[in-house]
Protein backbone atom coordinates (compact mmCIF):
# COMPACT_ATOMS: atom_id res chain seq x y z
CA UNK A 1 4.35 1.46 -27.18
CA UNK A 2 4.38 5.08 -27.76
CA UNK A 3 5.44 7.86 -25.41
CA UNK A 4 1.57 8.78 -24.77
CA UNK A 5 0.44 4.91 -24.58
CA UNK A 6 2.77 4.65 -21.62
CA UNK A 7 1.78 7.49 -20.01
CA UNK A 8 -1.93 6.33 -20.00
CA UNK A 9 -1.05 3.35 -18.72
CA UNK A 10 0.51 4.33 -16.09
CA UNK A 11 -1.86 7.13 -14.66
CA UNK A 12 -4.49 4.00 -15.40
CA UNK A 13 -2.63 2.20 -12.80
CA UNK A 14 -2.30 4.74 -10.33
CA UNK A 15 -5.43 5.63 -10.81
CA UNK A 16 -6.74 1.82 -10.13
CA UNK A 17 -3.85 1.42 -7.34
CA UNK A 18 -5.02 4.02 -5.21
CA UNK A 19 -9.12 4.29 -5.97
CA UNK A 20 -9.96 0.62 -5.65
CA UNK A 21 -8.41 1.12 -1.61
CA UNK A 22 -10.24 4.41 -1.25
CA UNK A 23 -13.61 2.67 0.32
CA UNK A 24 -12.25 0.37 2.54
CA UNK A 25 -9.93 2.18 3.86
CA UNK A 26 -9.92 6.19 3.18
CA UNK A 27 -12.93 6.66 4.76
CA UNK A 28 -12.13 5.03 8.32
CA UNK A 29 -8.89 6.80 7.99
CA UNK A 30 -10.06 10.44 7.30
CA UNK A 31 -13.09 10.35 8.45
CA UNK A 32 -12.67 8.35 11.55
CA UNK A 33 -13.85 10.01 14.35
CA UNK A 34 -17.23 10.79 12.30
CA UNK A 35 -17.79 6.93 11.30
CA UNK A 36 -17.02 5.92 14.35
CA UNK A 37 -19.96 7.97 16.21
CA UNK A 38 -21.96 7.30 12.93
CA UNK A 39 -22.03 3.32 13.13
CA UNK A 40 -21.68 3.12 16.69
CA UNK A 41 -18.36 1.62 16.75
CA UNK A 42 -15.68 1.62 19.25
CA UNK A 43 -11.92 0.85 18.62
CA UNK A 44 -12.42 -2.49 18.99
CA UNK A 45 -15.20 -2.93 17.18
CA UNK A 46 -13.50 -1.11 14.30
CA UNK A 47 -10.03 -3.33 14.82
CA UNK A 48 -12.37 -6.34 14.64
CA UNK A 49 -14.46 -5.53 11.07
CA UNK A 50 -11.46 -4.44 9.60
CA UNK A 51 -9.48 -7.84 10.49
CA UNK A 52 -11.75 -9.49 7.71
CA UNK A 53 -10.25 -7.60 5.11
CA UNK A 54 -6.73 -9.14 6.44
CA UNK A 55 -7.63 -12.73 6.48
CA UNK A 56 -9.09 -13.01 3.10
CA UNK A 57 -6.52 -10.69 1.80
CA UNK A 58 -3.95 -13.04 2.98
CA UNK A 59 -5.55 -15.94 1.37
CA UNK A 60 -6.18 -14.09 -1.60
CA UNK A 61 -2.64 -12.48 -2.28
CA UNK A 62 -1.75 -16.34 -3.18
CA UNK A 63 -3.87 -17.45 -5.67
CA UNK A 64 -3.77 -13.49 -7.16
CA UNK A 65 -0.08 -14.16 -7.61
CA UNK A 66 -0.01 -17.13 -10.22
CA UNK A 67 -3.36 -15.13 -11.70
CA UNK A 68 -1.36 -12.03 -12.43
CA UNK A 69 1.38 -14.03 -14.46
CA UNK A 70 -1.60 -15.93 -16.36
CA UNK A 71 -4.41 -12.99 -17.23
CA UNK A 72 -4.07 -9.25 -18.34
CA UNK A 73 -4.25 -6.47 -16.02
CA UNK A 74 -6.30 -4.51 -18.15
CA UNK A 75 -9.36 -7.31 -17.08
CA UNK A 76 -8.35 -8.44 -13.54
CA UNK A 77 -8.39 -4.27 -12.49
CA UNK A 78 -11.66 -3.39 -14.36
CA UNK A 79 -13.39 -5.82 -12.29
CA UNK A 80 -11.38 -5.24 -9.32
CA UNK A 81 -12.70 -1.53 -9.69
CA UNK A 82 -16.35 -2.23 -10.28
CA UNK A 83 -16.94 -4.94 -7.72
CA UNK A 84 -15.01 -2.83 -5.03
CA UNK A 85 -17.41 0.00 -6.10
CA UNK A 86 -20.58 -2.17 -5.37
CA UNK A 87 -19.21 -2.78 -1.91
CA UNK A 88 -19.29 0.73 -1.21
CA UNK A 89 -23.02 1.03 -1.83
CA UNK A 90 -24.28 -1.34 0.86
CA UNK A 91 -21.75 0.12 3.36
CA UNK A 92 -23.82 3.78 2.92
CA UNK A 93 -26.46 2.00 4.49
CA UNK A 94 -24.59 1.91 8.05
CA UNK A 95 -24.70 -1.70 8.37
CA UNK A 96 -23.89 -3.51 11.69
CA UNK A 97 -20.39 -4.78 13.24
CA UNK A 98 -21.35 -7.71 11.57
CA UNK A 99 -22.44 -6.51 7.93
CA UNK A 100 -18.92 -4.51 7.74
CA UNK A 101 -17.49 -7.32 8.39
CA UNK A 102 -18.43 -9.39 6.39
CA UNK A 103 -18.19 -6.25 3.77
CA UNK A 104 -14.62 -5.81 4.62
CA UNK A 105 -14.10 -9.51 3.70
CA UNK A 106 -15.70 -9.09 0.60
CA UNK A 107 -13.67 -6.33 -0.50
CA UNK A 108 -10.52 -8.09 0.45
CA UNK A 109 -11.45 -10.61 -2.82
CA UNK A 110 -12.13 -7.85 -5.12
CA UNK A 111 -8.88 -5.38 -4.57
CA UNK A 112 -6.37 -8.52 -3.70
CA UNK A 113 -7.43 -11.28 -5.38
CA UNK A 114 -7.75 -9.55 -9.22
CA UNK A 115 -6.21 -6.54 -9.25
CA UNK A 116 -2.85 -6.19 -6.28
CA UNK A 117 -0.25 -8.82 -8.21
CA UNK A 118 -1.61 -7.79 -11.80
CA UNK A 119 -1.24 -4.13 -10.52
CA UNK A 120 2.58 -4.83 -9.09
CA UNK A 121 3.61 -7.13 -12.46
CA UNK A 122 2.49 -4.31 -14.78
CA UNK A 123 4.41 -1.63 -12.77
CA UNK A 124 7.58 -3.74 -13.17
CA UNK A 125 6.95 -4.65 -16.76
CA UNK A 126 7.04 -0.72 -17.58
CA UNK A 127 9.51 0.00 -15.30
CA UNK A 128 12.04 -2.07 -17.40
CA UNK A 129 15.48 -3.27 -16.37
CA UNK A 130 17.38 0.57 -15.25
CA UNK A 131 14.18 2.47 -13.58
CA UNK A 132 12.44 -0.06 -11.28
CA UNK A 133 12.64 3.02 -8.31
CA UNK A 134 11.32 5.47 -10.80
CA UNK A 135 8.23 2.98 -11.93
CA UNK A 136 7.57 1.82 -8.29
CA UNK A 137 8.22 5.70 -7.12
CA UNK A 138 5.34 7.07 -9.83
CA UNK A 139 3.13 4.43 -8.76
CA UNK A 140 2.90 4.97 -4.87
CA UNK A 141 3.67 8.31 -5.60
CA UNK A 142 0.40 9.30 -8.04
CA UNK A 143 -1.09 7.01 -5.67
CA UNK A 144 -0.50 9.16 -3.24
CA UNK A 145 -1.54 12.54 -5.03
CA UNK A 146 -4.65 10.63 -6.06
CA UNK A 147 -5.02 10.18 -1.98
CA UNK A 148 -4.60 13.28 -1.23
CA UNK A 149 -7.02 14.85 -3.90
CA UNK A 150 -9.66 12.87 -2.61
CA UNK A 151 -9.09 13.41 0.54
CA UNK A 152 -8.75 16.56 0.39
CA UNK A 153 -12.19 17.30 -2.06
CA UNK A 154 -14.15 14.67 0.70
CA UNK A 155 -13.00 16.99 3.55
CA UNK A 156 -13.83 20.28 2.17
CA UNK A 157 -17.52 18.37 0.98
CA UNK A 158 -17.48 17.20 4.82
CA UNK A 159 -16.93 21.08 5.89
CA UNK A 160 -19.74 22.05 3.54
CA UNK A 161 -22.08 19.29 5.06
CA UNK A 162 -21.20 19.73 8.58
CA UNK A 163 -22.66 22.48 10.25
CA UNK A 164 -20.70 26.04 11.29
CA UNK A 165 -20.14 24.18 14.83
CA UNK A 166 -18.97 20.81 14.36
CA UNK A 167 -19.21 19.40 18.42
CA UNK A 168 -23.35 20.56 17.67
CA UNK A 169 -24.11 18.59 14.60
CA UNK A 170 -26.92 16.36 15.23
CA UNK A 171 -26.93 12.59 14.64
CA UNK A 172 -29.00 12.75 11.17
CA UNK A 173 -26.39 15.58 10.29
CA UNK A 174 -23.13 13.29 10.56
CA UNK A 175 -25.27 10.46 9.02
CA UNK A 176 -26.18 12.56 6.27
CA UNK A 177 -22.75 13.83 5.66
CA UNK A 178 -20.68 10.82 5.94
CA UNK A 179 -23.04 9.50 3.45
CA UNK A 180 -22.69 11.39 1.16
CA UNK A 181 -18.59 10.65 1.38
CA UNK A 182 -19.24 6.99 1.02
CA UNK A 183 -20.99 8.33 -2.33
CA UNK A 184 -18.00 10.17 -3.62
CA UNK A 185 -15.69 7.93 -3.46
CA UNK A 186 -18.18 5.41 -4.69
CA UNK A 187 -18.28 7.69 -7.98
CA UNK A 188 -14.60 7.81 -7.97
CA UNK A 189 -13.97 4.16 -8.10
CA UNK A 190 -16.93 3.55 -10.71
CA UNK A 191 -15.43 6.46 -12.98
CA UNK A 192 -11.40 4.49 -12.59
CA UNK A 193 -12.84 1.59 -13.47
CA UNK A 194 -14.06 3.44 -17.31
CA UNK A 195 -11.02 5.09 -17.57
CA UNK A 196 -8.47 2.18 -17.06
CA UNK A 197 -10.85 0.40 -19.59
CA UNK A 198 -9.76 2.40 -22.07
CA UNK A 199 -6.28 3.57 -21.10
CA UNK A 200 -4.97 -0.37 -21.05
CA UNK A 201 -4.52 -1.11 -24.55
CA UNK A 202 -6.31 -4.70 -24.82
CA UNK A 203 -3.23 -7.34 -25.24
CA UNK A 204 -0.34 -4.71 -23.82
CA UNK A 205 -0.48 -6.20 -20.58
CA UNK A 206 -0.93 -9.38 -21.58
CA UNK A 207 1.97 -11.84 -19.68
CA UNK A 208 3.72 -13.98 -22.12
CA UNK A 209 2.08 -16.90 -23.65
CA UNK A 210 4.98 -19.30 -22.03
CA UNK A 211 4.25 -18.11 -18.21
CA UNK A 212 0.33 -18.81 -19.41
CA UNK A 213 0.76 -22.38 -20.69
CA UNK A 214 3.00 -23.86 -17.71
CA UNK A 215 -0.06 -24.07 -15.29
CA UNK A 216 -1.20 -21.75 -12.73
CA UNK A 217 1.20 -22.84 -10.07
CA UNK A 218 4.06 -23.88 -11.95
CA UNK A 219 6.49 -20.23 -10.65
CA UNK A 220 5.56 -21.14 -7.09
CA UNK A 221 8.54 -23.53 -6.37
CA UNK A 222 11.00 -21.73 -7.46
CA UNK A 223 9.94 -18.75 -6.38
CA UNK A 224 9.64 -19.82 -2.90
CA UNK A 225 13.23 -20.89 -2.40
CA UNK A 226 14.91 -17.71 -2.74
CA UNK A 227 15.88 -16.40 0.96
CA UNK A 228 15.53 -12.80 -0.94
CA UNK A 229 12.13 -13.50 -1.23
CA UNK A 230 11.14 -14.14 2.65
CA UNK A 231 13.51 -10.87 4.07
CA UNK A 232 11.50 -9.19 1.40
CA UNK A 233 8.32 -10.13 3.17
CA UNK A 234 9.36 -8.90 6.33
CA UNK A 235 10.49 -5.06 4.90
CA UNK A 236 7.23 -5.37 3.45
CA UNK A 237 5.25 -6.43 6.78
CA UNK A 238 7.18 -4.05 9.06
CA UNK A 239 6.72 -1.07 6.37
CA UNK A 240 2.83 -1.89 6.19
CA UNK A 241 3.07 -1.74 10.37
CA UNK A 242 4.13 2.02 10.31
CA UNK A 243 1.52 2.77 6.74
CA UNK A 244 -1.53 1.52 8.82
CA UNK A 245 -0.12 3.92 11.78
CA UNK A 246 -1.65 6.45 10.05
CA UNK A 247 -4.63 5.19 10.47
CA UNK A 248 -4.43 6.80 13.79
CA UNK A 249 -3.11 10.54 13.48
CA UNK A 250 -6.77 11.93 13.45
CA UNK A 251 -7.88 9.84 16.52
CA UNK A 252 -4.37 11.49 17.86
CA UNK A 253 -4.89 14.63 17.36
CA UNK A 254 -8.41 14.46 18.59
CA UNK A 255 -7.59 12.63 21.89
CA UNK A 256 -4.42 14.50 23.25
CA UNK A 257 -4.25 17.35 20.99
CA UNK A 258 -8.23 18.35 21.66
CA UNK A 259 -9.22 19.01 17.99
CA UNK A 260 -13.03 18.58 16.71
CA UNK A 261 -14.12 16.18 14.26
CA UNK A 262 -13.30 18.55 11.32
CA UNK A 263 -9.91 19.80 12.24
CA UNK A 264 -8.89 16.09 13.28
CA UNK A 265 -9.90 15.04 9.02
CA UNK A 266 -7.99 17.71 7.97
CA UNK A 267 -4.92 16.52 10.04
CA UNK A 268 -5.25 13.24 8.62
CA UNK A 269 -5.02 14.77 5.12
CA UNK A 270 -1.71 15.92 5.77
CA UNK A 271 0.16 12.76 5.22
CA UNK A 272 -1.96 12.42 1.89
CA UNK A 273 -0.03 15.06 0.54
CA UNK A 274 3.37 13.98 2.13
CA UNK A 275 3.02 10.88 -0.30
CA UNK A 276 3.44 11.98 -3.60
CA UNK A 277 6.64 13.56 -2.93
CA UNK A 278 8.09 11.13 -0.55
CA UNK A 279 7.65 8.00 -3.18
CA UNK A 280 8.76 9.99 -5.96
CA UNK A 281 11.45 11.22 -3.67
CA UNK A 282 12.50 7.65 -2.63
CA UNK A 283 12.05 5.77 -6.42
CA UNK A 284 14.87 8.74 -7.53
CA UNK A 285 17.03 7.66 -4.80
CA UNK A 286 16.35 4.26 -4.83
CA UNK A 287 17.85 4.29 -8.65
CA UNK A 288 21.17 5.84 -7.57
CA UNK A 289 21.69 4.08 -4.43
CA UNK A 290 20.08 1.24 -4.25
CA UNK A 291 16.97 0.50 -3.09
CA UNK A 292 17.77 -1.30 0.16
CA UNK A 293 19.88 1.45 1.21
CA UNK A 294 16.99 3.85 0.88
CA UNK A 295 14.50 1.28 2.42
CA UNK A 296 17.19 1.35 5.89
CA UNK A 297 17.12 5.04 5.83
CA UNK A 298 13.39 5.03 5.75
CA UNK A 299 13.20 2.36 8.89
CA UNK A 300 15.69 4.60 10.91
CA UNK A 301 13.72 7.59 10.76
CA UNK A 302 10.87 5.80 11.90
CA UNK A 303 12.20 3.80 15.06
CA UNK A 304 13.17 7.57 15.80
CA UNK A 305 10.04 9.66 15.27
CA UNK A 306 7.77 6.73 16.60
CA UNK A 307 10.06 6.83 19.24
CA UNK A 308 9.50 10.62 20.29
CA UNK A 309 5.75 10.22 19.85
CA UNK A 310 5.35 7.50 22.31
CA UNK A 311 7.68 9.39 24.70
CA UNK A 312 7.91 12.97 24.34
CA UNK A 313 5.15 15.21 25.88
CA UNK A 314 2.26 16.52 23.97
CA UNK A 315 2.90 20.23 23.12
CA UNK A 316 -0.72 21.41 23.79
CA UNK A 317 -1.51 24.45 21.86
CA UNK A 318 1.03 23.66 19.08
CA UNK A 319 -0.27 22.22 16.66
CA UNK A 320 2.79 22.83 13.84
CA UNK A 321 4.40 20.28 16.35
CA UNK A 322 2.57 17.94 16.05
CA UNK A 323 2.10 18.50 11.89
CA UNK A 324 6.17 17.58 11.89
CA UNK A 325 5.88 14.67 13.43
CA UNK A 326 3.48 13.36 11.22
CA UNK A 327 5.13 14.82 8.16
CA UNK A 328 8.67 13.34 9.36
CA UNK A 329 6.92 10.14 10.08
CA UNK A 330 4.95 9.83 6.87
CA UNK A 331 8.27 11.14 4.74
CA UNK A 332 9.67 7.59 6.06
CA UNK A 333 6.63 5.55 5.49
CA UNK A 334 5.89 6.59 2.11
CA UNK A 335 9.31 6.41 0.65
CA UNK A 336 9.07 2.70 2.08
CA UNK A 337 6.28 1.87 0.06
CA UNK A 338 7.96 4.02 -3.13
CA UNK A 339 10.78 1.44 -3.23
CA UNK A 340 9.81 -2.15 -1.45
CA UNK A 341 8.80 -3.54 -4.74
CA UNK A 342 11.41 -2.28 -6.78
CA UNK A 343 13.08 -4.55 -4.56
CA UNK A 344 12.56 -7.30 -7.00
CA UNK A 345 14.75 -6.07 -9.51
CA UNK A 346 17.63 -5.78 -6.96
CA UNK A 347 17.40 -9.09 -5.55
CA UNK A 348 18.04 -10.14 -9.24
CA UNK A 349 14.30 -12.00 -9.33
CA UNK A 350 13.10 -13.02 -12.63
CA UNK A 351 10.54 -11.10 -14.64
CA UNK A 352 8.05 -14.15 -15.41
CA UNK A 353 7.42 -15.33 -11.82
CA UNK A 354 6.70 -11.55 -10.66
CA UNK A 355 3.34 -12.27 -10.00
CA UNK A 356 4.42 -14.98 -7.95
CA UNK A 357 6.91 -13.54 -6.30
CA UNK A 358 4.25 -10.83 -5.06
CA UNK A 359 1.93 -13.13 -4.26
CA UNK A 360 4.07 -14.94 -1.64
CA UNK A 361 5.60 -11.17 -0.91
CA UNK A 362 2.25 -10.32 -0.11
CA UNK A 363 0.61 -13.15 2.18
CA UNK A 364 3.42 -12.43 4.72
CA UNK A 365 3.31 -8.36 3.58
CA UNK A 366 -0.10 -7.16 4.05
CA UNK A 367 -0.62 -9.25 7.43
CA UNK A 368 -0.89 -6.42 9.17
CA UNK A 369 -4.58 -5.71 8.07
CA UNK A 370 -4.95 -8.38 10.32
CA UNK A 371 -3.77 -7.06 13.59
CA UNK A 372 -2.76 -3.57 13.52
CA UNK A 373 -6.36 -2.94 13.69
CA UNK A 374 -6.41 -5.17 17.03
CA UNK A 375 -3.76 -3.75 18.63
CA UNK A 376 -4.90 -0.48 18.12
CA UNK A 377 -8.14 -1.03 18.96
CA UNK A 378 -7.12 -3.23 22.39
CA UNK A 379 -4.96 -0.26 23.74
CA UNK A 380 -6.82 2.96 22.63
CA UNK A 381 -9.58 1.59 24.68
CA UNK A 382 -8.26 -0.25 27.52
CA UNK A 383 -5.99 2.56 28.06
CA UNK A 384 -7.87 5.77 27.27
CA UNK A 385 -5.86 9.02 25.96
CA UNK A 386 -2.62 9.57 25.83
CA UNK A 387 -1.32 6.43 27.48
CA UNK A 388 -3.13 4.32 24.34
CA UNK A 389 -1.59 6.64 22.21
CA UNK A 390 2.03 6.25 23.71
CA UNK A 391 2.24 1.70 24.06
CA UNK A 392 0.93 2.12 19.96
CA UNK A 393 3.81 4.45 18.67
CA UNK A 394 6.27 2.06 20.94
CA UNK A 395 4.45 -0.72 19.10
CA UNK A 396 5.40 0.85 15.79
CA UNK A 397 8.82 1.70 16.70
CA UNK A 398 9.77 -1.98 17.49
CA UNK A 399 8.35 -3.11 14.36
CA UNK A 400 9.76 -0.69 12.52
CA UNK A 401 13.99 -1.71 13.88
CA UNK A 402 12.54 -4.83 12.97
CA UNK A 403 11.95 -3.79 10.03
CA UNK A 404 15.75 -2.13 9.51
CA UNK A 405 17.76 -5.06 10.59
CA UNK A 406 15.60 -7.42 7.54
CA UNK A 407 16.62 -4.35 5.38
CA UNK A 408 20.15 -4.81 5.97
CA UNK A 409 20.33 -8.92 5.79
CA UNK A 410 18.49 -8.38 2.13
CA UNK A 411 21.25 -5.84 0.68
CA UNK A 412 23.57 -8.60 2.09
CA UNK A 413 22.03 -11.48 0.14
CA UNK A 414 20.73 -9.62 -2.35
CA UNK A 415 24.86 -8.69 -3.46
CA UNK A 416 25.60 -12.22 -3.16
CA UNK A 417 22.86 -13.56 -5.79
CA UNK A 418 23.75 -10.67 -7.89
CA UNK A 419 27.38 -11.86 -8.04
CA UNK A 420 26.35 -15.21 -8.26
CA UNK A 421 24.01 -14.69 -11.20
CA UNK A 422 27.04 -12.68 -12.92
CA UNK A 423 29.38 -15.28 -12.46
CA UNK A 424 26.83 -17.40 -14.35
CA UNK A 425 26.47 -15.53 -17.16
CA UNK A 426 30.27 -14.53 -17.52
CA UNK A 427 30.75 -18.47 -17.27
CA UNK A 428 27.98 -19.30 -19.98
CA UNK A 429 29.12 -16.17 -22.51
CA UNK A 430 32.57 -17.71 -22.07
CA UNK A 431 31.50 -21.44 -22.89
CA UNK A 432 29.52 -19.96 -25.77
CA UNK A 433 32.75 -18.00 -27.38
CA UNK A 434 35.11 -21.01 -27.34
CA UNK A 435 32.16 -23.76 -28.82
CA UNK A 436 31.90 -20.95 -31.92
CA UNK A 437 35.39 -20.66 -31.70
CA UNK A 438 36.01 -24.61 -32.33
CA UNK A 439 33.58 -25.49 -34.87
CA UNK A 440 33.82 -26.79 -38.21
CA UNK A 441 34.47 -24.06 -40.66
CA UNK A 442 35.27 -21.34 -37.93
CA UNK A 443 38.46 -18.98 -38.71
């Protein structure tokens, strides 16, 4: 593939990593004040609509596995794309607790099912054998400048639509404007779905024909016995924890820091740009140190910062403060998700059950669109202010030490397998030398 091919393909799969997430989940996060007046949700409502999305996610990162290893990307993310994209037309009709609900589940087919193992396989297949952190650190990295362009051309379109005063705007103004939000990003994930079309070569992607003809489920067994694979999980379920966090800055700032629905979107944008730099940041690292090493960095400064949100006093007033935290916070969280899949390479699993292995990653990974949600939701309302606030960044700082301690068993196992699988190949070049060196004819 030529040095222009690749680059298309990857800023095709950035592009589809990031877009195809943008309507279920960029809008409640920058925007969330606004949709929540707009629908008529509370917290709990919210937390409850949203834990759809989990439980057919977590079904669906299974099969998606095994379907990764079997079809090309280039197909399973064009789909992915355009039925996500759908979706986000019947949610700009405001639809009930219910009808998001059941819109949330629907969406967690279309971006887990075809596209999130295809998307992960592909990054590792370009990634090669030496730059796993660099491929995994470019994808949650463009990701995360894709993020933060978005966000950041939705919430100077919401400035535009919102009137001078934001506490005034009417009820048919913040319908209006969120709207037309719900319509951009619509656009956006339409206009990904043409462009990966194109930037995919047809047949570059395509897995080889021997992971195609063993049967859908034939990597699962295997795959499933490693103990790399399962510690894996947990990095991946703590790290998710602290990403869906952030789900919560705006709420934060607008509850104990006393910002307006405008200000509070563009403090939520602020981790959107922390992203980019953080994963790129972390993929370098990750290459040079290993990659568990920089995943227990990551969790350290976030049982910290958590830590000092949930019990340091709110400096009212000061808002660079409070921009810090969330910068320190999201510095941590994003180089997490720059390096847990490169992961793979480390723990020494094989290239033609990656789908597989993300699959089964995944279902334990991504539970947390489950329940964060809920927990959120529970204590933000039944404790109102600052005292939600606090018991949800102590909830994130236990998951996240959690989250260190698995980091630290995997580097442990992880050397082991990778001496192990050494040993086996020293053994097997070794048997190989002396059955040349005793056969007929040989010198």
């Amino acid at each position: 593939m030529s040095p222009t091919r690749r680059v298309l393909f990857m800023v095709g799969l950035v592009l589809a990593g990031e877009a195809v997430f943008s309507l279920p989940f960029h809008v409640t996060r920058y925007f969330r004040p606004t949709f929540l007046d707009v629908f008529g949700f509370s917290n709990s409502d919210l937390g409850r609509a949203q834990a759809a999305y989990g439980v057919v996610a977590m079904v669906a990162y299974f099969p998606g596995g095994p379907l990764a290893d079997r079809f090309p990307a280039r197909i399973l993310l064009v789909v992915s794309l355009l039925l996500t994209a759908g979706g986000g037309l019947y949610m700009a009709t405001i639809p009930s607790v219910t009808g998001m609900a059941l819109l949330w589940a629907f969406w967690g087919g279309t971006t887990i099912l075809l596209l999130w193992a295809a998307l992960i396989r592909a990054t590792r297949e370009w990634g090669g054998t030496n730059s796993q952190g660099r491929a995994f650190g470019i994808l949650d990295g463009g990701r995360g400048l894709v993020s933060a362009l978005l966000a950041f051309f939705a919430a100077q379109a919401f400035t535009v639509l919102m009137p001078d005063n934001p506490e005034a705007a009417t009820s048919a103004e913040r319908l209006s404007a969120l709207q037309n939000i719900i319509y951009t990003y619509v656009a956006a994930t339409a206009g990904t779905a043409l462009f990966v079309w194109f930037a995919l070569p047809q047949g570059s992607d395509t897995p080889a024909k021997t992971s195609a003809t063993k049967g859908l489920w034939a990597h699962v067994a295997p795959v499933v016995r490693m103990p790399a694979i399962w510690l894996q999980a947990v990095i991946v379920v703590t790290a998710y924890v602290a990403y869906k966090g952030t789900d919560n800055y705006g709420l934060f700032a607008r509850d104990v820091y006393g910002l307006d629905e405008v200000e509070s979107a563009w403090i939520s944008t602020v981790s959107a740009w922390v992203r980019p730099v953080a994963a790129l940041a972390a993929g370098w690292l990750a290459d040079r140190v290993l990659s568990s090493r920089v995943v227990s960095g990551c969790f350290s400064v976030l049982v910290v910062t958590f830590s000092v949100l949930a019990l340091a006093p709110p400096t009212h007033g000061v808002l660079a403060v409070l921009v810090i935290e969330i910068v320190v916070a999201c510095i941590a969280v994003y180089g997490l998700r720059g390096v847990y899949f490169a992961l793979f390479e480390e723990a020494a699993v094989p290239r033609a059950v990656t789908g597989t292995a993300v699959g089964i990653v995944s279902v334990v990974g991504y539970t947390p669109d489950i329940f964060v949600g809920l927990v959120s939701g529970h204590l933000l309302d039944t404790y109102p202010g600052l005292p939600g606030h606090r018991y949800f960044f102590l909830f994130l700082a236990t998951t996240a030490a959690l989250g260190f301690l698995a980091s630290v068993s995997f580097a442990r196992i992880a050397r082991t397998q990778r001496a192990t699988q050494s040993a086996s190949s020293s053994t097997a070049s070794t048997v190989s030398s002396q059955a040349e060196g005793s056969a007929p004819g040989s010198p």
